[in-house]
C-alpha atoms as a PDB file:
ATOM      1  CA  UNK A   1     126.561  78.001  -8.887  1.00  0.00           C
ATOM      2  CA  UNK A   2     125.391  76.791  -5.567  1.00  0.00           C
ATOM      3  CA  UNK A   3     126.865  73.479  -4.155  1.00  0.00           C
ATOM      4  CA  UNK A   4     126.283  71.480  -0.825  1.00  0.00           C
ATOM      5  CA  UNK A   5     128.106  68.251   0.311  1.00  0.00           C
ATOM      6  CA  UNK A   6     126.751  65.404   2.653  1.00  0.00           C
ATOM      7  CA  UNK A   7     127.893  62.958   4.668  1.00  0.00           C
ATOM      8  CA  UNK A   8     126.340  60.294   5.986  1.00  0.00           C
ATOM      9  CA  UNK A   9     127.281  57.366   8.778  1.00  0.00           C
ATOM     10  CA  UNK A  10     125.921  53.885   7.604  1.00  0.00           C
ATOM     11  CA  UNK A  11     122.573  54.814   8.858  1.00  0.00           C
ATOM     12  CA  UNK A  12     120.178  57.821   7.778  1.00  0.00           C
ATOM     13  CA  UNK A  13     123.064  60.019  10.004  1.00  0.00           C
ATOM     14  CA  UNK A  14     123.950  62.641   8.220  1.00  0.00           C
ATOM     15  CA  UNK A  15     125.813  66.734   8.060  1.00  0.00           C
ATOM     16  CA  UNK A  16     125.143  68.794   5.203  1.00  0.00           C
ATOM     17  CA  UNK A  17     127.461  71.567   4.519  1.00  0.00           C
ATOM     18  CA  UNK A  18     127.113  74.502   2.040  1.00  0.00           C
ATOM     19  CA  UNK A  19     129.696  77.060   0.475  1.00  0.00           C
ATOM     20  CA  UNK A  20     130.568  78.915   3.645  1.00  0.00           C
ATOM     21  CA  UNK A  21     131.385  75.347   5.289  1.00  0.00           C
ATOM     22  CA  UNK A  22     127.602  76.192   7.152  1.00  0.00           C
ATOM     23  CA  UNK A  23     126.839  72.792   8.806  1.00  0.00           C
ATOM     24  CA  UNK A  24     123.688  71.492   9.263  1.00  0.00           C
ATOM     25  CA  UNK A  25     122.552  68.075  10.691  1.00  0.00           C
ATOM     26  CA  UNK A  26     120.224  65.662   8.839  1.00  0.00           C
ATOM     27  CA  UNK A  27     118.476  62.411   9.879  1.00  0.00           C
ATOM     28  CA  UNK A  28     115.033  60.955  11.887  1.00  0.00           C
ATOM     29  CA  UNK A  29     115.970  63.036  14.780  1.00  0.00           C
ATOM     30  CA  UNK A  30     117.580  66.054  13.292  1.00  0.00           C
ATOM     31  CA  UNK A  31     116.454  67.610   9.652  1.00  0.00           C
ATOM     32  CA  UNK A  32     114.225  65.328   7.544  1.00  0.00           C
ATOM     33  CA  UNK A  33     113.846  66.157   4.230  1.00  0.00           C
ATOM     34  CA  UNK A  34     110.703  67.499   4.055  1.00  0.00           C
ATOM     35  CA  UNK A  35     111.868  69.493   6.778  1.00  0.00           C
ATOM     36  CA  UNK A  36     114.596  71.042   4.497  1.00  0.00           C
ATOM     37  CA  UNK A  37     112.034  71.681   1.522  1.00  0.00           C
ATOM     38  CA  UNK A  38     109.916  73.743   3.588  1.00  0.00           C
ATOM     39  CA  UNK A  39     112.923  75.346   4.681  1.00  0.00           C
ATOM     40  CA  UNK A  40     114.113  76.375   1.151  1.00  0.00           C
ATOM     41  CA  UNK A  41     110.296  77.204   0.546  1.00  0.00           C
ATOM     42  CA  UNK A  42     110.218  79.964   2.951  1.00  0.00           C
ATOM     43  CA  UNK A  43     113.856  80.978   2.547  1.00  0.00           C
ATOM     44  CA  UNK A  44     113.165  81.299  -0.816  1.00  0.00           C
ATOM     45  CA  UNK A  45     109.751  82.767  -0.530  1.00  0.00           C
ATOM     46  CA  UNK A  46     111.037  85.629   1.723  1.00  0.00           C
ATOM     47  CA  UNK A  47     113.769  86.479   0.052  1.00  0.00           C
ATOM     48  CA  UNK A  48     111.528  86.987  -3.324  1.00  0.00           C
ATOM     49  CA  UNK A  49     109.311  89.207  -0.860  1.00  0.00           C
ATOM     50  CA  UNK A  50     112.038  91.117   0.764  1.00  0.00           C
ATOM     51  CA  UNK A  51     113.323  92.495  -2.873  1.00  0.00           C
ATOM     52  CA  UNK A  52     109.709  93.708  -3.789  1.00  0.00           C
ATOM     53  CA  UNK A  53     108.805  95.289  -0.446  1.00  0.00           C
ATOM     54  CA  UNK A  54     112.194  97.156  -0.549  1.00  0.00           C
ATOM     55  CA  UNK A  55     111.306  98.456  -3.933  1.00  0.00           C
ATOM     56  CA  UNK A  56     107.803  98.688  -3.210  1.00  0.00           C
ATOM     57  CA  UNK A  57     109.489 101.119   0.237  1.00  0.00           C
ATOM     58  CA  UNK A  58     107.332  99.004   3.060  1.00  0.00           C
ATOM     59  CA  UNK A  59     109.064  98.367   6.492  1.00  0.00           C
ATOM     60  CA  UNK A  60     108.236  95.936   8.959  1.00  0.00           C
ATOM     61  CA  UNK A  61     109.763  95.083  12.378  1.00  0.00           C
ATOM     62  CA  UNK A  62     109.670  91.290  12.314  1.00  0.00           C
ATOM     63  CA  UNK A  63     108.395  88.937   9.485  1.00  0.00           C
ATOM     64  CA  UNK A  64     107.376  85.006  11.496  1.00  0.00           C
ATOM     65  CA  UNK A  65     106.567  82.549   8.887  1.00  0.00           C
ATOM     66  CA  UNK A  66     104.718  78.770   9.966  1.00  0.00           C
ATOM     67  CA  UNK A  67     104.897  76.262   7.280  1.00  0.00           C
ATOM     68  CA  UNK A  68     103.273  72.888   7.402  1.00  0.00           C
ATOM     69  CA  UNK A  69     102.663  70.087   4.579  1.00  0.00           C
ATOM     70  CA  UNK A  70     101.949  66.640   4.222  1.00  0.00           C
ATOM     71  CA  UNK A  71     103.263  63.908   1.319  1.00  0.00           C
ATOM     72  CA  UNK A  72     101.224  62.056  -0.632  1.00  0.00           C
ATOM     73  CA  UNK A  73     100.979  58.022   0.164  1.00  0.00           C
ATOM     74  CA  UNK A  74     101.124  56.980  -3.277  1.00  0.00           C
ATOM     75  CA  UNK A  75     104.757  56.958  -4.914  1.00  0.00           C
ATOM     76  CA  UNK A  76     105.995  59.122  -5.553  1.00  0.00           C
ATOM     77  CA  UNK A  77     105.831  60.862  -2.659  1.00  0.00           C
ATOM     78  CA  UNK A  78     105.353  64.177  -3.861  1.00  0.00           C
ATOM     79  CA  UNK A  79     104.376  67.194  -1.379  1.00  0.00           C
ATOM     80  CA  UNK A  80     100.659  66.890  -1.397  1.00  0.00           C
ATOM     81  CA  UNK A  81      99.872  70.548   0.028  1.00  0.00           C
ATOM     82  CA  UNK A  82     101.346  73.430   1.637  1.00  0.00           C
ATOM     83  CA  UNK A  83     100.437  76.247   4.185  1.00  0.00           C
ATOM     84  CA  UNK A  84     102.452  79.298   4.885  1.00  0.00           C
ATOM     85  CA  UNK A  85     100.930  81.237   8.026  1.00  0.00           C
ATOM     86  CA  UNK A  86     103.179  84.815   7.560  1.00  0.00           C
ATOM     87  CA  UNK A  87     103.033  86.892  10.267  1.00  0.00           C
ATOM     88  CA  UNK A  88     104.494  90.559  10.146  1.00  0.00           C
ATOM     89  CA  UNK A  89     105.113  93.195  13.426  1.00  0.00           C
ATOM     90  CA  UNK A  90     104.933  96.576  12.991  1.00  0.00           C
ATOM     91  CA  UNK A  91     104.208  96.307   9.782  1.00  0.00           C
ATOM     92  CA  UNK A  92     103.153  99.572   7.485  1.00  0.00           C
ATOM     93  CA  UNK A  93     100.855  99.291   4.060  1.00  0.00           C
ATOM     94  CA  UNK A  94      99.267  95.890   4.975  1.00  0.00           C
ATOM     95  CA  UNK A  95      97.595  95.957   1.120  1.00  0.00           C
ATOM     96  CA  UNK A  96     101.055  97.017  -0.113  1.00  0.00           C
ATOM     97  CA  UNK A  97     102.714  94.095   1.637  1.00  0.00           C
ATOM     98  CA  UNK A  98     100.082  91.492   0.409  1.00  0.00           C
ATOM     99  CA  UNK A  99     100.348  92.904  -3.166  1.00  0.00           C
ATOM    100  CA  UNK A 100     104.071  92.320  -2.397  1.00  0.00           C
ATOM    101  CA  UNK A 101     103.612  88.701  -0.765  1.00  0.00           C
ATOM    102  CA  UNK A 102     101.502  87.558  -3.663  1.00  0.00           C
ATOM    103  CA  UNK A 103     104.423  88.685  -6.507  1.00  0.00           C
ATOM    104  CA  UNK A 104     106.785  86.733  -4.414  1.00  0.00           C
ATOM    105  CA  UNK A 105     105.001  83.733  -4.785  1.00  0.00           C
ATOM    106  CA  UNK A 106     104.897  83.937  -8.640  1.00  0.00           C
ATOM    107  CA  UNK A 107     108.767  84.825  -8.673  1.00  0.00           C
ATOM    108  CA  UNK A 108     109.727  82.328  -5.863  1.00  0.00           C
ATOM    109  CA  UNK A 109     111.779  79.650  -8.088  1.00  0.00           C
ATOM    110  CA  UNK A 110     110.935  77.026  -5.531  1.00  0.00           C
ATOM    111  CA  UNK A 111     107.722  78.262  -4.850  1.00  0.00           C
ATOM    112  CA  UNK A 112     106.719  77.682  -8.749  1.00  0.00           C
ATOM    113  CA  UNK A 113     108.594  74.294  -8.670  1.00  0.00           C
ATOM    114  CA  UNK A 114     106.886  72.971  -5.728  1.00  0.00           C
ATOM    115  CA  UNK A 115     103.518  73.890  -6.771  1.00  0.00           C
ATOM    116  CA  UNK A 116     103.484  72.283  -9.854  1.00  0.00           C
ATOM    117  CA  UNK A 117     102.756  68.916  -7.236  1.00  0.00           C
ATOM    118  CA  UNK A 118     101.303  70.702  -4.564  1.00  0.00           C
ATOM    119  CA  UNK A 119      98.604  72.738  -3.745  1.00  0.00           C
ATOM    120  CA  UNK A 120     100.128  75.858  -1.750  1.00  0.00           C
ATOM    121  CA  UNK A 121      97.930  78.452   0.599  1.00  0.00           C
ATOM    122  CA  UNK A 122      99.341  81.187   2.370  1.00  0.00           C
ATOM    123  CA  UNK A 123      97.857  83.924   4.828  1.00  0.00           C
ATOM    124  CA  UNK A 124      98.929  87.116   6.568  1.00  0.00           C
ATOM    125  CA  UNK A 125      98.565  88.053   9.251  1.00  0.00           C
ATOM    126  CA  UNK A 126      99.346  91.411  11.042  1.00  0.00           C
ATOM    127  CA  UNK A 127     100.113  92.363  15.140  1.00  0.00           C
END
Protein backbone atom coordinates (compact mmCIF):
# COMPACT_ATOMS: atom_id res chain seq x y z
CA UNK A 1 0.00 0.00 0.00
CA UNK A 2 1.50 3.34 -0.66
CA UNK A 3 0.33 6.38 1.46
CA UNK A 4 1.32 10.18 1.51
CA UNK A 5 0.02 12.90 3.94
CA UNK A 6 -0.32 16.76 3.29
CA UNK A 7 -0.48 19.66 4.99
CA UNK A 8 -1.45 22.73 4.02
CA UNK A 9 -1.39 26.54 5.68
CA UNK A 10 -4.71 28.43 4.83
CA UNK A 11 -3.35 29.24 1.49
CA UNK A 12 -2.20 26.81 -1.46
CA UNK A 13 1.09 26.26 1.20
CA UNK A 14 1.65 23.03 1.47
CA UNK A 15 4.46 19.70 2.60
CA UNK A 16 3.77 16.41 1.35
CA UNK A 17 5.31 13.57 3.11
CA UNK A 18 5.52 9.86 2.06
CA UNK A 19 6.30 6.52 4.03
CA UNK A 20 9.91 7.22 4.85
CA UNK A 21 8.69 10.72 6.39
CA UNK A 22 10.41 12.08 2.69
CA UNK A 23 9.22 15.75 2.65
CA UNK A 24 8.48 17.55 -0.18
CA UNK A 25 7.10 21.14 -0.60
CA UNK A 26 3.97 22.00 -2.64
CA UNK A 27 2.39 25.32 -3.72
CA UNK A 28 2.65 28.34 -6.69
CA UNK A 29 6.22 28.69 -5.87
CA UNK A 30 7.32 25.25 -4.93
CA UNK A 31 5.69 21.86 -6.60
CA UNK A 32 2.47 22.42 -8.59
CA UNK A 33 0.63 19.64 -9.38
CA UNK A 34 1.25 19.14 -12.71
CA UNK A 35 4.66 19.39 -11.67
CA UNK A 36 4.22 16.24 -9.44
CA UNK A 37 2.37 14.21 -12.32
CA UNK A 38 5.17 14.55 -14.57
CA UNK A 39 7.23 13.63 -11.79
CA UNK A 40 5.45 10.27 -11.10
CA UNK A 41 5.37 9.96 -15.04
CA UNK A 42 9.01 9.67 -15.37
CA UNK A 43 9.62 8.03 -12.01
CA UNK A 44 7.37 5.62 -13.02
CA UNK A 45 8.39 5.39 -16.60
CA UNK A 46 12.07 4.69 -15.63
CA UNK A 47 11.59 2.45 -13.23
CA UNK A 48 9.38 0.18 -15.80
CA UNK A 49 12.57 0.70 -18.14
CA UNK A 50 15.21 -0.02 -15.65
CA UNK A 51 13.60 -3.72 -14.93
CA UNK A 52 13.57 -4.55 -18.76
CA UNK A 53 17.02 -3.21 -19.63
CA UNK A 54 18.42 -5.21 -16.62
CA UNK A 55 16.82 -8.29 -18.00
CA UNK A 56 17.31 -7.32 -21.42
CA UNK A 57 21.57 -6.98 -19.88
CA UNK A 58 22.04 -3.16 -21.40
CA UNK A 59 24.17 -0.67 -19.30
CA UNK A 60 24.24 2.88 -19.50
CA UNK A 61 26.21 5.55 -17.56
CA UNK A 62 23.55 8.20 -17.02
CA UNK A 63 19.81 8.15 -18.12
CA UNK A 64 18.50 12.49 -18.29
CA UNK A 65 14.88 12.58 -18.89
CA UNK A 66 12.95 16.32 -19.98
CA UNK A 67 9.29 16.21 -19.61
CA UNK A 68 6.97 18.97 -20.63
CA UNK A 69 2.97 19.12 -20.99
CA UNK A 70 0.30 21.43 -21.15
CA UNK A 71 -3.61 21.13 -19.64
CA UNK A 72 -6.41 21.47 -21.50
CA UNK A 73 -8.63 24.91 -20.99
CA UNK A 74 -11.82 23.26 -20.97
CA UNK A 75 -12.82 21.50 -17.54
CA UNK A 76 -11.72 19.31 -16.74
CA UNK A 77 -8.44 20.09 -16.95
CA UNK A 78 -7.06 17.02 -18.08
CA UNK A 79 -3.24 16.77 -19.33
CA UNK A 80 -3.67 17.64 -22.93
CA UNK A 81 -0.16 16.18 -24.20
CA UNK A 82 3.07 14.98 -23.10
CA UNK A 83 6.80 14.90 -24.25
CA UNK A 84 9.52 12.87 -22.72
CA UNK A 85 13.04 13.93 -24.28
CA UNK A 86 15.29 10.68 -22.71
CA UNK A 87 18.67 11.10 -22.97
CA UNK A 88 21.19 8.16 -22.17
CA UNK A 89 25.41 8.44 -21.72
CA UNK A 90 27.41 5.79 -22.50
CA UNK A 91 24.87 3.91 -23.44
CA UNK A 92 25.40 0.22 -25.22
CA UNK A 93 22.60 -1.51 -27.72
CA UNK A 94 20.83 1.80 -28.63
CA UNK A 95 18.00 -0.59 -30.62
CA UNK A 96 18.03 -2.81 -27.50
CA UNK A 97 17.37 0.16 -25.23
CA UNK A 98 14.55 1.62 -27.48
CA UNK A 99 12.95 -1.87 -27.76
CA UNK A 100 13.31 -1.60 -23.94
CA UNK A 101 11.97 2.15 -23.65
CA UNK A 102 8.97 1.35 -25.77
CA UNK A 103 7.85 -1.92 -23.34
CA UNK A 104 8.15 0.47 -20.51
CA UNK A 105 5.72 2.65 -21.79
CA UNK A 106 3.07 -0.12 -22.25
CA UNK A 107 3.87 -1.46 -18.60
CA UNK A 108 4.23 2.05 -17.00
CA UNK A 109 0.90 2.05 -14.73
CA UNK A 110 0.89 5.80 -14.90
CA UNK A 111 2.06 5.98 -18.20
CA UNK A 112 -1.22 3.89 -19.42
CA UNK A 113 -3.39 6.00 -17.00
CA UNK A 114 -2.27 9.26 -18.21
CA UNK A 115 -2.57 8.50 -21.76
CA UNK A 116 -5.91 7.53 -21.78
CA UNK A 117 -6.38 11.83 -21.71
CA UNK A 118 -3.30 12.66 -23.21
CA UNK A 119 -1.45 12.27 -26.13
CA UNK A 120 2.22 11.17 -24.99
CA UNK A 121 5.59 11.34 -27.39
CA UNK A 122 8.83 10.37 -26.31
CA UNK A 123 12.41 10.39 -28.02
CA UNK A 124 15.92 9.14 -27.36
CA UNK A 125 18.49 10.38 -27.64
CA UNK A 126 22.14 9.10 -27.29
CA UNK A 127 25.80 11.10 -26.35
Amino acid sequence: MQQVKLTFDGEFNGLGKNGNNVELKIGPREFAPYDLILLALGSCLYSTFLDIAKKMKIHWESVDLDLSGEKRKEIPTTLRWCRISVKMKSASHHEKIKKAFELATKYCSIYHTLSKVAEIQWEIEFY
